[in-house]
PDB file of N, CA and C in Angstrom:
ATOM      1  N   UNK A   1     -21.879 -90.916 -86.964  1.00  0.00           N
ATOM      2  CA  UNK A   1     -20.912 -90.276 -86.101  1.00  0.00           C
ATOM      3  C   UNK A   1     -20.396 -91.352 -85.159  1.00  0.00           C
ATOM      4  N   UNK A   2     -19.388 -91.473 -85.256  1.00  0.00           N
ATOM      5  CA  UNK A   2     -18.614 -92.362 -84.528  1.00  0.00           C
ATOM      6  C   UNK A   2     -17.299 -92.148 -83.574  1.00  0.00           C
ATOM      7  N   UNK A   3     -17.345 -91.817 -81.965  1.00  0.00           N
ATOM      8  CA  UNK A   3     -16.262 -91.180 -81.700  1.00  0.00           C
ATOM      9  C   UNK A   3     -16.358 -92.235 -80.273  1.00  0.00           C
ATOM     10  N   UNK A   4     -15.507 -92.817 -79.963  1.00  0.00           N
ATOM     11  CA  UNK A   4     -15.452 -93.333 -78.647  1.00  0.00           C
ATOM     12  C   UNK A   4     -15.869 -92.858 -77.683  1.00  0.00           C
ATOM     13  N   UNK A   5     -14.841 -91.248 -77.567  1.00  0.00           N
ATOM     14  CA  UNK A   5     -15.136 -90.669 -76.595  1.00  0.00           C
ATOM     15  C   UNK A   5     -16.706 -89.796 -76.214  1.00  0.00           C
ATOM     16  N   UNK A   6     -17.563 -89.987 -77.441  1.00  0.00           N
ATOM     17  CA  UNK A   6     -18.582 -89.294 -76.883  1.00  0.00           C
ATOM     18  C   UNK A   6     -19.844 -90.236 -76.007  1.00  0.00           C
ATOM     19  N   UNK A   7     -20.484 -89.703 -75.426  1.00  0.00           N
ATOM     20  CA  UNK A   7     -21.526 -89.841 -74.973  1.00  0.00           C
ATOM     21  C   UNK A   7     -22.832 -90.201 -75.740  1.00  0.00           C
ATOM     22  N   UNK A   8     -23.988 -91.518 -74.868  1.00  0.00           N
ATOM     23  CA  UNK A   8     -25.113 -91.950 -76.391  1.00  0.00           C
ATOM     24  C   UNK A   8     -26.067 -90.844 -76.528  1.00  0.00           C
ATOM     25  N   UNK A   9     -26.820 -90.138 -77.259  1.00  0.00           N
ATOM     26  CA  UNK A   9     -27.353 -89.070 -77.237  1.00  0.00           C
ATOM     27  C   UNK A   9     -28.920 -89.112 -77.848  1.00  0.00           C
ATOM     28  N   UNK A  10     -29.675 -89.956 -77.057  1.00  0.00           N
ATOM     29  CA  UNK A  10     -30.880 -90.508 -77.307  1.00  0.00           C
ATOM     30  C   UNK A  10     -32.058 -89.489 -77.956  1.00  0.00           C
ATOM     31  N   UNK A  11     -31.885 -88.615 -78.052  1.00  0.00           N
ATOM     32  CA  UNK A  11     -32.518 -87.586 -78.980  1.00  0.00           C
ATOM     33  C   UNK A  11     -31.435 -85.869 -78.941  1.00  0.00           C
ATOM     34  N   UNK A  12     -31.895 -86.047 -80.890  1.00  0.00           N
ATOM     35  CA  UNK A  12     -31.968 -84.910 -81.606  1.00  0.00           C
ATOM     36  C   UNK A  12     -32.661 -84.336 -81.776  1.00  0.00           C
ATOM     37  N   UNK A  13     -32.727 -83.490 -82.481  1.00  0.00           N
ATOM     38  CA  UNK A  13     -33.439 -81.875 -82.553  1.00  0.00           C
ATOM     39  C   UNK A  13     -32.729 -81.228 -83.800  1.00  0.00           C
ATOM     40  N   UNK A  14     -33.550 -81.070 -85.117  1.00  0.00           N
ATOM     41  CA  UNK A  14     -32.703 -80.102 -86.327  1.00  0.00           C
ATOM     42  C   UNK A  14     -33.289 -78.619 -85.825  1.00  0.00           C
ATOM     43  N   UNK A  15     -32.161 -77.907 -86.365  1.00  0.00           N
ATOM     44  CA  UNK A  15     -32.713 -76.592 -86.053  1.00  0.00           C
ATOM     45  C   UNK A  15     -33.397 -76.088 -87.061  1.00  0.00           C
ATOM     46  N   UNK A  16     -34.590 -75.060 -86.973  1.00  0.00           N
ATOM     47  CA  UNK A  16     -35.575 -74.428 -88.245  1.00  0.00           C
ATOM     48  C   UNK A  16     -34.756 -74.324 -89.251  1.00  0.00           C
ATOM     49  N   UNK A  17     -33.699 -73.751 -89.599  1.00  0.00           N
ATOM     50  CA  UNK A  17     -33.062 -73.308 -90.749  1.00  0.00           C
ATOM     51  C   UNK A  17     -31.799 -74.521 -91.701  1.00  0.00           C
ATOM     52  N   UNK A  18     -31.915 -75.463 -90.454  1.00  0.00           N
ATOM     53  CA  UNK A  18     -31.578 -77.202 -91.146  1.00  0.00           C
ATOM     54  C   UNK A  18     -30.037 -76.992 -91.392  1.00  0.00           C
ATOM     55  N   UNK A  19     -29.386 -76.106 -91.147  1.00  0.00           N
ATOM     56  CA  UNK A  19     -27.568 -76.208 -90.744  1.00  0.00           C
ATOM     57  C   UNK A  19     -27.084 -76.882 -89.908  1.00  0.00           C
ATOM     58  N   UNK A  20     -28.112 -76.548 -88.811  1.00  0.00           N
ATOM     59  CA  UNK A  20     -27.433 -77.556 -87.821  1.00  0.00           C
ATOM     60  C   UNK A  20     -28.455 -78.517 -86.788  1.00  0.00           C
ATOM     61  N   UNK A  21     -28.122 -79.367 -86.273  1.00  0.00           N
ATOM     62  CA  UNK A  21     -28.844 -79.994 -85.044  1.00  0.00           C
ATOM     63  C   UNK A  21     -28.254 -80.375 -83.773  1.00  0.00           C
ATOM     64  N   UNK A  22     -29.006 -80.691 -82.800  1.00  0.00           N
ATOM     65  CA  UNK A  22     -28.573 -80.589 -81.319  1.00  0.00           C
ATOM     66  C   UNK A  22     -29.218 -82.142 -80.904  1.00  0.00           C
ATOM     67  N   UNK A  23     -27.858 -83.019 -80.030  1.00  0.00           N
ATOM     68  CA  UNK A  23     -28.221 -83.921 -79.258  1.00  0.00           C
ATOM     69  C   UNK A  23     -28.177 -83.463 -77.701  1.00  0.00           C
ATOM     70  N   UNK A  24     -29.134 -84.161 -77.418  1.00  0.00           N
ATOM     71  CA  UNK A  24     -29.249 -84.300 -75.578  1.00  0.00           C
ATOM     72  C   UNK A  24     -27.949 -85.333 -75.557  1.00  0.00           C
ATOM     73  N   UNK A  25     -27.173 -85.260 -75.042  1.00  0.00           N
ATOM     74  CA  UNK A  25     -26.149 -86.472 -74.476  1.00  0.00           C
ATOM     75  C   UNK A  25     -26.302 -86.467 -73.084  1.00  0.00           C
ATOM     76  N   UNK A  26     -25.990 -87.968 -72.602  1.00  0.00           N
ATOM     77  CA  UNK A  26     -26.180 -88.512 -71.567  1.00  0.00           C
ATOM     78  C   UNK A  26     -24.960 -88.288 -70.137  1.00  0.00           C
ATOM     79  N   UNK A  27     -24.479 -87.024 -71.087  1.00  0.00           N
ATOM     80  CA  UNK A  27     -23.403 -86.863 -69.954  1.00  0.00           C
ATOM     81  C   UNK A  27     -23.715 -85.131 -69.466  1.00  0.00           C
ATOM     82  N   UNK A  28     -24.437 -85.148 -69.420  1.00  0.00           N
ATOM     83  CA  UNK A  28     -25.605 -83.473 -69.052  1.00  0.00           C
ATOM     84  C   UNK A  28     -25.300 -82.460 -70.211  1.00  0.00           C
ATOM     85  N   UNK A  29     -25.244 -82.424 -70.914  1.00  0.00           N
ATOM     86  CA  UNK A  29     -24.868 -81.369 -72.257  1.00  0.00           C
ATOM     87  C   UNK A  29     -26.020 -81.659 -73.295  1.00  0.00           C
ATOM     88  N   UNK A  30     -25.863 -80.588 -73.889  1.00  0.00           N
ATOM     89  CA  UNK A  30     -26.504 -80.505 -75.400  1.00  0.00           C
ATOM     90  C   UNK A  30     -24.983 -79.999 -76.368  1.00  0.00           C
ATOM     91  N   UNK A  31     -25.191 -80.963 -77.247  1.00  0.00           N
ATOM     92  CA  UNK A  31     -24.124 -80.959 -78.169  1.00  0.00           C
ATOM     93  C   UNK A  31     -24.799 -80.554 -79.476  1.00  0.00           C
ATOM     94  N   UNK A  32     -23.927 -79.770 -80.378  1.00  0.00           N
ATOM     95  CA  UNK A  32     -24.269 -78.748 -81.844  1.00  0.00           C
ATOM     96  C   UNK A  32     -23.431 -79.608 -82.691  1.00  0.00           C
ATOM     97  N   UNK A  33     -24.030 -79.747 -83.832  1.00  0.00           N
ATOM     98  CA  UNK A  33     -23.321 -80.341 -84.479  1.00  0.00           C
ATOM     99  C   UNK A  33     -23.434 -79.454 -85.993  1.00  0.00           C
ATOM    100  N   UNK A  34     -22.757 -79.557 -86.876  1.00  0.00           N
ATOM    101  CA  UNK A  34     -23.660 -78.749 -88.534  1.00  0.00           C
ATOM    102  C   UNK A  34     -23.856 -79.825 -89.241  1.00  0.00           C
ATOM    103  N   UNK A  35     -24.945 -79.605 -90.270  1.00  0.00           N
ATOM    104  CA  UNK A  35     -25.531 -80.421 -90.617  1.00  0.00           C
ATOM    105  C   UNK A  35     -25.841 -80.498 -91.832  1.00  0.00           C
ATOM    106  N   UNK A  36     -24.261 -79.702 -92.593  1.00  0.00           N
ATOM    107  CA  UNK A  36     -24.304 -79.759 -94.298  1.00  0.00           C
ATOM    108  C   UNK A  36     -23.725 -80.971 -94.747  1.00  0.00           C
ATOM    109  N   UNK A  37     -22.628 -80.612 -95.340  1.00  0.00           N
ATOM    110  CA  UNK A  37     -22.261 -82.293 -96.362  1.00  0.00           C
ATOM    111  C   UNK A  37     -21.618 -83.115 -95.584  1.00  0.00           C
ATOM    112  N   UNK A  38     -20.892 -82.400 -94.113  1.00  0.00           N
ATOM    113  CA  UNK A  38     -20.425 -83.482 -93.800  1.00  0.00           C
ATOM    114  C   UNK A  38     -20.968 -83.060 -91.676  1.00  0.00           C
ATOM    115  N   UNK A  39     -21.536 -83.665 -90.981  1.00  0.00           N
ATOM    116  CA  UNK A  39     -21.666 -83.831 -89.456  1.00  0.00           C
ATOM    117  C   UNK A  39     -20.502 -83.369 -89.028  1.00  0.00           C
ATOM    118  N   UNK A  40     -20.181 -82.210 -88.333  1.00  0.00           N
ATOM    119  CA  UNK A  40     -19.040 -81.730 -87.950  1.00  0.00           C
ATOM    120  C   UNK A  40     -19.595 -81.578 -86.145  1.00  0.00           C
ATOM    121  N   UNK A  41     -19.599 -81.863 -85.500  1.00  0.00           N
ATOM    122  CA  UNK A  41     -18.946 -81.074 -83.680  1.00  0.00           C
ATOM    123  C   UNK A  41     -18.584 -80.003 -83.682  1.00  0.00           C
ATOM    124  N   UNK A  42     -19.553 -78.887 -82.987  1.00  0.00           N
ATOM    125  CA  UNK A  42     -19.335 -77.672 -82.654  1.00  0.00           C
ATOM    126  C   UNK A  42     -18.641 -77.614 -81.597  1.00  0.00           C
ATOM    127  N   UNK A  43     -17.815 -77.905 -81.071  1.00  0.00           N
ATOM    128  CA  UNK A  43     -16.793 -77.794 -79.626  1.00  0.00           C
ATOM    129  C   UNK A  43     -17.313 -76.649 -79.394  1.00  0.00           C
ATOM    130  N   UNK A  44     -17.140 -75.225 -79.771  1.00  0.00           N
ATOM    131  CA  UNK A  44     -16.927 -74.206 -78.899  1.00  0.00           C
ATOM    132  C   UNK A  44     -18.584 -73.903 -78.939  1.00  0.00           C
ATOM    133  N   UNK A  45     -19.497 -74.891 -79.159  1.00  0.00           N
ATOM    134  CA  UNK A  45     -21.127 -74.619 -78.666  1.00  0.00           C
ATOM    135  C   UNK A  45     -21.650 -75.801 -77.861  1.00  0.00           C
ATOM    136  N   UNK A  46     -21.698 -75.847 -76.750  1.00  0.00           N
ATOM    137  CA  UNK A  46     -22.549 -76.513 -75.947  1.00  0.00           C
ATOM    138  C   UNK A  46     -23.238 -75.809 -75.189  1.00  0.00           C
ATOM    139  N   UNK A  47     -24.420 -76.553 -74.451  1.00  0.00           N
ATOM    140  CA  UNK A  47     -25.220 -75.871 -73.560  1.00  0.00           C
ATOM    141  C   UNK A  47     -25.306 -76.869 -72.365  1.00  0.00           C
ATOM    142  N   UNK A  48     -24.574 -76.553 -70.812  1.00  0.00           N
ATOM    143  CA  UNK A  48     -24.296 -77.395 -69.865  1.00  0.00           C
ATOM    144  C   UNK A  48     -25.726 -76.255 -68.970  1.00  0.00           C
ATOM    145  N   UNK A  49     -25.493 -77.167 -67.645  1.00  0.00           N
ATOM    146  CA  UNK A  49     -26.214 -76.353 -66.709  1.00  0.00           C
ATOM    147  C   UNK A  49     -27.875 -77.071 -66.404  1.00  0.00           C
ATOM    148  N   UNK A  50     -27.883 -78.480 -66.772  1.00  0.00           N
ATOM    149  CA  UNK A  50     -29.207 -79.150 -66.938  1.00  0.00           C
ATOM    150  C   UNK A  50     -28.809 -80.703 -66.533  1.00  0.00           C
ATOM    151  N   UNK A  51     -29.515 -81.272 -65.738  1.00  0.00           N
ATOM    152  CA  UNK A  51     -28.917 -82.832 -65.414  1.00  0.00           C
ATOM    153  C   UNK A  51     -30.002 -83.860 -66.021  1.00  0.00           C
ATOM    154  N   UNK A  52     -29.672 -84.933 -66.924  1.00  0.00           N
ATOM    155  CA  UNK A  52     -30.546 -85.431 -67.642  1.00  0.00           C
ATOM    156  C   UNK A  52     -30.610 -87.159 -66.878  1.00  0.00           C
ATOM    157  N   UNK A  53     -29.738 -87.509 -66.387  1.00  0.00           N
ATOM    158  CA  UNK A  53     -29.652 -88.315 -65.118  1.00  0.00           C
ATOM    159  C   UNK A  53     -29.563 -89.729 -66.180  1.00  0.00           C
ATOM    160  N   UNK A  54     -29.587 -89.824 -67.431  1.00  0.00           N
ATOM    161  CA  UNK A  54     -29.640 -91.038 -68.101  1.00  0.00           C
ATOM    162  C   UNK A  54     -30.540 -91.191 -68.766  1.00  0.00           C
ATOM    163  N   UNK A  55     -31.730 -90.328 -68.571  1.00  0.00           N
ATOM    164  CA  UNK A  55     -32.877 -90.353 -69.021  1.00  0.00           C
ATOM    165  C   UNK A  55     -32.983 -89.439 -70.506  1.00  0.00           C
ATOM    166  N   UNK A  56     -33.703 -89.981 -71.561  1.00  0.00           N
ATOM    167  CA  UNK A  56     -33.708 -89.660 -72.952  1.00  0.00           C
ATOM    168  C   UNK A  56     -34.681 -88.381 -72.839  1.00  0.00           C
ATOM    169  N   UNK A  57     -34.112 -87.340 -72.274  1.00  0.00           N
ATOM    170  CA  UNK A  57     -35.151 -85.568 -72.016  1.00  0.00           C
ATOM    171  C   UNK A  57     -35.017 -85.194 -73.760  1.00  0.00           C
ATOM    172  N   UNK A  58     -36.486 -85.308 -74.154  1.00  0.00           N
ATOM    173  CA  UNK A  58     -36.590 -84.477 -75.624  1.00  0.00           C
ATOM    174  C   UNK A  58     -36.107 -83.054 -75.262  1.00  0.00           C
ATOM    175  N   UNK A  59     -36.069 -82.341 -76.552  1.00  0.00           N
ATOM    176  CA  UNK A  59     -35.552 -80.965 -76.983  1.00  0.00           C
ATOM    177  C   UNK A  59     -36.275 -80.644 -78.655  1.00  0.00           C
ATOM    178  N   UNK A  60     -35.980 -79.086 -78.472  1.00  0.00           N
ATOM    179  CA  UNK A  60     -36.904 -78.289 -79.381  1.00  0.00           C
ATOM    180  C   UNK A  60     -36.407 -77.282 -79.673  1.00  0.00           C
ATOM    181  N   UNK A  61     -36.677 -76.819 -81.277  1.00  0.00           N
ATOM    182  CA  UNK A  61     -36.456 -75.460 -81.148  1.00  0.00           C
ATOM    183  C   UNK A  61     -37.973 -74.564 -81.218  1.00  0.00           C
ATOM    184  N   UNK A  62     -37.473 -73.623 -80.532  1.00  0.00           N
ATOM    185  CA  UNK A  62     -38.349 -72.542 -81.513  1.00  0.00           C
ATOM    186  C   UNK A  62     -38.758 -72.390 -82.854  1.00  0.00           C
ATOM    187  N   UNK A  63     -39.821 -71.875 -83.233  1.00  0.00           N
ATOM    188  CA  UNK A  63     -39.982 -71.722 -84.681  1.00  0.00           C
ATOM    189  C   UNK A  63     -38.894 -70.697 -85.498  1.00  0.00           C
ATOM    190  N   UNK A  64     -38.569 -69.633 -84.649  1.00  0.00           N
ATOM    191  CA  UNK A  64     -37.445 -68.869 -85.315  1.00  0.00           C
ATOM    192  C   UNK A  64     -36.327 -69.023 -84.797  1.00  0.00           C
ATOM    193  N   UNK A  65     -35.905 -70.506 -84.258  1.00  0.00           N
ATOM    194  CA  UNK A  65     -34.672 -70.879 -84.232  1.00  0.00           C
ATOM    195  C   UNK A  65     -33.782 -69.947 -82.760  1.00  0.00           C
ATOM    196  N   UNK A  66     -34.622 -69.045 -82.346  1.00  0.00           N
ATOM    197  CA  UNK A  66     -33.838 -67.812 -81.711  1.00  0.00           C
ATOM    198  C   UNK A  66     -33.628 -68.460 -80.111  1.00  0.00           C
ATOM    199  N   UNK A  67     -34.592 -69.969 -79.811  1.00  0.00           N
ATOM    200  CA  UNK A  67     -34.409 -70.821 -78.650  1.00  0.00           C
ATOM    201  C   UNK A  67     -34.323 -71.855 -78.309  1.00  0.00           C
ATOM    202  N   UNK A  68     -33.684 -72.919 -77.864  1.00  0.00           N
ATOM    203  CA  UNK A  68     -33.883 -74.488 -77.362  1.00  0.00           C
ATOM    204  C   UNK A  68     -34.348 -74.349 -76.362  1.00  0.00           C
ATOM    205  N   UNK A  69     -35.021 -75.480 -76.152  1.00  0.00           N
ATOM    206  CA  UNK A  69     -35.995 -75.937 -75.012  1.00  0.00           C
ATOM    207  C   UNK A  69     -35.849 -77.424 -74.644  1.00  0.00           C
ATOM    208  N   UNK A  70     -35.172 -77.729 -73.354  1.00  0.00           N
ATOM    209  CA  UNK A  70     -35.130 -79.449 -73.038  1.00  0.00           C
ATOM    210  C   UNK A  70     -35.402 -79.709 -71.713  1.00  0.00           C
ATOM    211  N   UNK A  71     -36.023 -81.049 -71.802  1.00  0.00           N
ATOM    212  CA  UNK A  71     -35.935 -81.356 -70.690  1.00  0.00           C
ATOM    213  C   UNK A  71     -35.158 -81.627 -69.249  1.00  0.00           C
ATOM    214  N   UNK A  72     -35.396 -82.216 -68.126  1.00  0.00           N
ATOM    215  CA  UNK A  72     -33.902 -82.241 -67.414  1.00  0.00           C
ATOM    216  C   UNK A  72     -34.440 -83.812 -66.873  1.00  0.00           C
ATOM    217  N   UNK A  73     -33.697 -84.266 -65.985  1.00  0.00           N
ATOM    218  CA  UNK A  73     -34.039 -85.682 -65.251  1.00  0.00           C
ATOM    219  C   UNK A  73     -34.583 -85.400 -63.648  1.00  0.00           C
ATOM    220  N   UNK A  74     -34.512 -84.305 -63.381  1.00  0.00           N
ATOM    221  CA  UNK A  74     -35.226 -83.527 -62.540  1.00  0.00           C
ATOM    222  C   UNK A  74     -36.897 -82.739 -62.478  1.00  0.00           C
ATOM    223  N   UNK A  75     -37.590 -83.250 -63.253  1.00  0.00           N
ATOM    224  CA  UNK A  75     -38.690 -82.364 -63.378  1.00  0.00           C
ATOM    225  C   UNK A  75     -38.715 -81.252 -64.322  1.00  0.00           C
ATOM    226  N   UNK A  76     -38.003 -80.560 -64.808  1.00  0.00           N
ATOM    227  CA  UNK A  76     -37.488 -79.133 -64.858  1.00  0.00           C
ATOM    228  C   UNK A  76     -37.697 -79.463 -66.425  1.00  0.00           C
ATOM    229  N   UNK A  77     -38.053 -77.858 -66.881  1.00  0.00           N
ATOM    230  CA  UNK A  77     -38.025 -77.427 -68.407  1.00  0.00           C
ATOM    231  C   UNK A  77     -36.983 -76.240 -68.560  1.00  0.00           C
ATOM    232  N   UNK A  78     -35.986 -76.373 -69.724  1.00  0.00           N
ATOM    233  CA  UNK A  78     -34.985 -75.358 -69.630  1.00  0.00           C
ATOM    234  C   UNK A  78     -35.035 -74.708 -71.172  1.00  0.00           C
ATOM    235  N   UNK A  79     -34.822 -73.369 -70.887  1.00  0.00           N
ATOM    236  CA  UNK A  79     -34.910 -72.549 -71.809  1.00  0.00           C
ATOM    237  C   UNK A  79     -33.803 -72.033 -72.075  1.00  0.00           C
ATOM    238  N   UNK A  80     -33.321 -72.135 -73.389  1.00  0.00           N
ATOM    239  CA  UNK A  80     -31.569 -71.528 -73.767  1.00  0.00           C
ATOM    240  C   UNK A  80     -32.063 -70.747 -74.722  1.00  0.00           C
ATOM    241  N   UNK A  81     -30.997 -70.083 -74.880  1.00  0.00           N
ATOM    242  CA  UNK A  81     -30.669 -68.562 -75.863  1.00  0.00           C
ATOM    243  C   UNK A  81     -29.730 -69.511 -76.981  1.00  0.00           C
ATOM    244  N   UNK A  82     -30.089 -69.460 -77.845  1.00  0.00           N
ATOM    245  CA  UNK A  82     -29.521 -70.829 -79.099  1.00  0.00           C
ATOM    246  C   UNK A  82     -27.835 -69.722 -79.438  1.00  0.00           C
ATOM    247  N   UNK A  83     -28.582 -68.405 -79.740  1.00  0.00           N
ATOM    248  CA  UNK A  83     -27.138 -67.599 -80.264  1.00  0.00           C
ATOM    249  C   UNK A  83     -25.936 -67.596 -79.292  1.00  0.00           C
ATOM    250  N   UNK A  84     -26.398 -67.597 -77.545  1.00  0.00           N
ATOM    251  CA  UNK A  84     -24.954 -67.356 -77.016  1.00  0.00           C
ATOM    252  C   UNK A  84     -24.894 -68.686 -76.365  1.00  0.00           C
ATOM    253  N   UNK A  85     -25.916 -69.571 -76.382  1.00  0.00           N
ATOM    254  CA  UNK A  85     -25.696 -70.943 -75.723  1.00  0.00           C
ATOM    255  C   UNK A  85     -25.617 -70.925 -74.561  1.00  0.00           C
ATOM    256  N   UNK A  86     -26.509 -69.773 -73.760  1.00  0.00           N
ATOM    257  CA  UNK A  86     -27.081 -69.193 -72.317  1.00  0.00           C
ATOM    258  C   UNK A  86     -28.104 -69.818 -71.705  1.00  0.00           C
ATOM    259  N   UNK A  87     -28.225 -70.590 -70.905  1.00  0.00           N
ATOM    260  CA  UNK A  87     -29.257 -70.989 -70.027  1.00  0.00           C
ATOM    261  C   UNK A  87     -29.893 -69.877 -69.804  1.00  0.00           C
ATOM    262  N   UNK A  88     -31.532 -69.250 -69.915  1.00  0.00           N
ATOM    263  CA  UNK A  88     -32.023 -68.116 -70.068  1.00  0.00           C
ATOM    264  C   UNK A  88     -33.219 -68.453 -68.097  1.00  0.00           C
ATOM    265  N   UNK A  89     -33.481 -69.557 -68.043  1.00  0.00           N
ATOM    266  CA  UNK A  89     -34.284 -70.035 -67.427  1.00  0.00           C
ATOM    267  C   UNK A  89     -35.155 -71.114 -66.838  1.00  0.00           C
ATOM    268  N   UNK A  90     -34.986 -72.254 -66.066  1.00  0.00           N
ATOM    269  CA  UNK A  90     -35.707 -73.538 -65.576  1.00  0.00           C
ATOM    270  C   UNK A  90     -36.420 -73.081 -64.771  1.00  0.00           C
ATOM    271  N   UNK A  91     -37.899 -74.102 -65.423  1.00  0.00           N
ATOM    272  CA  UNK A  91     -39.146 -73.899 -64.836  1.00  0.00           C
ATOM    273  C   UNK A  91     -39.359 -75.865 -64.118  1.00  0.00           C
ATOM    274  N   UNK A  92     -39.744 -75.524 -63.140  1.00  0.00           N
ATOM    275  CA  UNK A  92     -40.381 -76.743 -62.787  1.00  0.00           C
ATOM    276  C   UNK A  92     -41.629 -77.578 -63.465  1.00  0.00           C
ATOM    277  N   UNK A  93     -41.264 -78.245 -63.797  1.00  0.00           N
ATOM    278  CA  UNK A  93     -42.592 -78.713 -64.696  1.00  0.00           C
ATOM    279  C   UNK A  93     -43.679 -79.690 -63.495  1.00  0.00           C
ATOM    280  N   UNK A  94     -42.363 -80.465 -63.222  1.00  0.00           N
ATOM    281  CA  UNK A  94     -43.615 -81.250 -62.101  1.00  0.00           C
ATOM    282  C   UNK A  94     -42.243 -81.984 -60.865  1.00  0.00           C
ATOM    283  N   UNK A  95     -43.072 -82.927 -59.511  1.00  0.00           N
ATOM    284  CA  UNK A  95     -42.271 -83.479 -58.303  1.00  0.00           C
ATOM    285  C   UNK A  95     -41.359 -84.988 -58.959  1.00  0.00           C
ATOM    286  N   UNK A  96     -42.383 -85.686 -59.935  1.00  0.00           N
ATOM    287  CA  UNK A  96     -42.221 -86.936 -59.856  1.00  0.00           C
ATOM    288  C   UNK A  96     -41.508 -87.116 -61.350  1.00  0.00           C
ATOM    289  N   UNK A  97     -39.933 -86.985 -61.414  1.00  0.00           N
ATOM    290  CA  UNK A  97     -39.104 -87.780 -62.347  1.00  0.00           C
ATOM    291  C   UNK A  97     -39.236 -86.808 -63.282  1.00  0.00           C
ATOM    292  N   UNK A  98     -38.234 -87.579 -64.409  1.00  0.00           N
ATOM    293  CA  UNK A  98     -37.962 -86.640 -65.860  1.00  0.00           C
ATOM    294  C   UNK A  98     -38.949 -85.702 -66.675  1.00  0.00           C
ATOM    295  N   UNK A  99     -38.669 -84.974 -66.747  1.00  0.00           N
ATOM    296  CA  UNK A  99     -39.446 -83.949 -68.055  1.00  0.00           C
ATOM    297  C   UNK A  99     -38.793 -84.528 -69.258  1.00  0.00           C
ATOM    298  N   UNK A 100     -39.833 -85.512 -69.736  1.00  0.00           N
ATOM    299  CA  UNK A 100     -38.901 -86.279 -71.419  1.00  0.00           C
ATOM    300  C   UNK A 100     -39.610 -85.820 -72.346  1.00  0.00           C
ATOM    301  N   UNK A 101     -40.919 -85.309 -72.260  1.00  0.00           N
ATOM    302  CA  UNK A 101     -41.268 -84.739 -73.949  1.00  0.00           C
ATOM    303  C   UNK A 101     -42.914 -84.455 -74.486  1.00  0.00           C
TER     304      UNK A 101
END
């Protein structure tokens, strides 16, 4: 994937059912991409609302795909709703620096 305009996106994440996968990008988003014959950009799916500060915050799905889970550059663990791409909930994980993985 090669686009000027995007952001470096130091970890992925495939989703359980392997259509699609999700980068952390370094510009506070989680970006969707599909992940059949050809890497396409989901524009109308991101998940904003999490600050990753530069720092490479792993991500996860659920086993039934039904949640992502990433880190932030704040301490913080965030829980999304994968179907509407809803921030569901951030938990503090800890005081001192990134939640990476």
């Amino acid at each position: 994937i090669s686009d000027p305009t995007m952001h470096s996106m130091p970890c992925i994440s495939l989703h359980p059912e392997a259509n699609f996968f999700v980068g952390q990008s370094l510009d506070n988003q989680i970006v969707v991409f599909q992940a059949l014959n050809r890497f396409t950009m989901q524009k109308k799916k991101r998940f904003t609302g999490h600050q990753v500060a530069g720092y490479a915050c792993d991500l996860t799905f659920s086993p039934d795909g039904q949640f992502l889970i990433s880190g932030d550059g704040n301490g913080k663990i965030c829980f999304w709703e994968w179907k509407r791409s809803k921030l569901l909930q951030k938990y503090k994980a800890h005081d001192k620096g990134p939640t990476i993985g």
